[in-house]
Protein backbone atom coordinates (compact mmCIF):
# COMPACT_ATOMS: atom_id res chain seq x y z
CA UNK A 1 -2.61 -146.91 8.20
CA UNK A 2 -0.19 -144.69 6.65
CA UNK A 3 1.78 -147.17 4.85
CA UNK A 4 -1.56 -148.16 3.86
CA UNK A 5 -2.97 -144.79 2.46
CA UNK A 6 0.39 -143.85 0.71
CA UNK A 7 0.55 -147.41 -1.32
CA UNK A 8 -3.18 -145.92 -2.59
CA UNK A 9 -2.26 -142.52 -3.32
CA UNK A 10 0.68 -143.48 -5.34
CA UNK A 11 -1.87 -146.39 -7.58
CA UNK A 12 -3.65 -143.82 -7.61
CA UNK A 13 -1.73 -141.20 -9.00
CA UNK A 14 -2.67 -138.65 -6.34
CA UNK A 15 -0.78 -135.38 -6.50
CA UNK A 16 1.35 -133.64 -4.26
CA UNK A 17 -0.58 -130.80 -4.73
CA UNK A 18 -3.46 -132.49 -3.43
CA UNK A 19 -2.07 -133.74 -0.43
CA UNK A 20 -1.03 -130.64 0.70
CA UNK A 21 -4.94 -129.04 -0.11
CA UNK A 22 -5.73 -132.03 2.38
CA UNK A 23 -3.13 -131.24 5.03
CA UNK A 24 -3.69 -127.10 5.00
CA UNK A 25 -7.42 -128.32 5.99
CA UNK A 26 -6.77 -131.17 8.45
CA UNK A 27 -9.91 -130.76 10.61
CA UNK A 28 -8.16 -133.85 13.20
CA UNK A 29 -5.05 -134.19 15.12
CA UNK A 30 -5.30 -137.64 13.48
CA UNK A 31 -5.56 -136.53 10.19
CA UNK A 32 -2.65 -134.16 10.69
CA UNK A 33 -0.12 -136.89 11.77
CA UNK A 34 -0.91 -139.04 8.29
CA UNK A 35 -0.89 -135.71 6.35
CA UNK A 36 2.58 -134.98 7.76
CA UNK A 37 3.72 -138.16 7.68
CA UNK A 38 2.68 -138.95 3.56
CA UNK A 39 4.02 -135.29 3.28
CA UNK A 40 7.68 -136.35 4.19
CA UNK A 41 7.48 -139.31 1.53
CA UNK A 42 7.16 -136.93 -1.49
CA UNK A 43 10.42 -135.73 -2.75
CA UNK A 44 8.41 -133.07 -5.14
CA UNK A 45 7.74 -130.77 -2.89
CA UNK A 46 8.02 -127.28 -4.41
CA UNK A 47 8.82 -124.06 -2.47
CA UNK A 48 4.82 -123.14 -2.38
CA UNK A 49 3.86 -126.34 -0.83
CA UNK A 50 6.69 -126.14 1.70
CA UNK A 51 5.91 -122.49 2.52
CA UNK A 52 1.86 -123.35 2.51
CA UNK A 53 2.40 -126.37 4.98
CA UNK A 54 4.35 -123.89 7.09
CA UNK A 55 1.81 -121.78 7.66
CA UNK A 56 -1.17 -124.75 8.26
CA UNK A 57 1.09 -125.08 10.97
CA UNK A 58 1.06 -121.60 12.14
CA UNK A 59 -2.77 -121.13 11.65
CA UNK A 60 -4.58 -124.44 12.21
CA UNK A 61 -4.49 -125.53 15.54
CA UNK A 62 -5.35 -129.03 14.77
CA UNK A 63 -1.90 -129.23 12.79
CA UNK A 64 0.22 -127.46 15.48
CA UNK A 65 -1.49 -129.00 18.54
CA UNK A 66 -1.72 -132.89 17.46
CA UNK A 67 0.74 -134.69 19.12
CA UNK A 68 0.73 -137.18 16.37
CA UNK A 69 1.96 -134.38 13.85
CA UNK A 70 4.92 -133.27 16.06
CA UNK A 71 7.77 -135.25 15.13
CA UNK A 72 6.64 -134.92 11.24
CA UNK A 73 6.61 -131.40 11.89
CA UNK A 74 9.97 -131.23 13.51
CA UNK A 75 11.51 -133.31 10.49
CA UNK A 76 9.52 -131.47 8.33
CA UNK A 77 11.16 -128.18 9.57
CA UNK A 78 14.10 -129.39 10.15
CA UNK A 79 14.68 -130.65 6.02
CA UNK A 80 13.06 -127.50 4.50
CA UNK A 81 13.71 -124.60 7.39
CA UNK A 82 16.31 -123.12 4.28
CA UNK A 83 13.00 -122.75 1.76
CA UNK A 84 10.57 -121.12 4.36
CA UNK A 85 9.64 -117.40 3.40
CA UNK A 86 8.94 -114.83 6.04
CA UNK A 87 10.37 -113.18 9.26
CA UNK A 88 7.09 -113.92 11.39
CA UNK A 89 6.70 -117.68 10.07
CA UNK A 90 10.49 -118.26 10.23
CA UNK A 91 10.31 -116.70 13.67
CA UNK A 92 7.73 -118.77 15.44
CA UNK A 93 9.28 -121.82 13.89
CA UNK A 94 12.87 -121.82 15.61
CA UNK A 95 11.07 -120.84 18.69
CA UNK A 96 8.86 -124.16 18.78
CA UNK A 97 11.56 -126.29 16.62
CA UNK A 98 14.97 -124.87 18.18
């Protein structure tokens, strides 16, 4: 499904931008594991995006608690830990990512 989705959005022209709107509102544990997963494909991301996905992770439990996310999450953090901002968010990352 992913492959799927990401072979639309780039036809499509959809933005970066937009797929991170999408992901800070993930309202599924479903919908969080795509979003993460078409997240890691872009190679634009800027620091805002990579600090705003940070913190749908810290405030929307359907990002932190889908199981389908987790792995994204921990590659996610794992690539752009360096860029996060912020004591608290940087923090409760290396304590569920060690």
């Amino acid at each position: 499904m992913r492959a799927l989705l990401s072979a639309m959005f780039d036809r499509l022209g959809v933005s970066t931008e937009s797929i991170v709107k999408a992901f800070e509102k993930c309202d599924s544990f479903d919908d969080a594991g795509i979003g993460i997963g078409l997240i890691l494909e872009r190679e634009d991301l800027t620091d805002d995006h990579v600090n705003r996905i940070a913190n749908a992770w810290l405030k929307n439990d359907q990002v932190s608690e889908s199981s389908s996310a987790r792995e994204g999450m921990r590659e996610f953090f794992d690539r752009y830990r360096n860029r996060i901002n912020g004591a608290r968010l940087a923090y409760s990352i290396g304590r569920a990512f060690p």
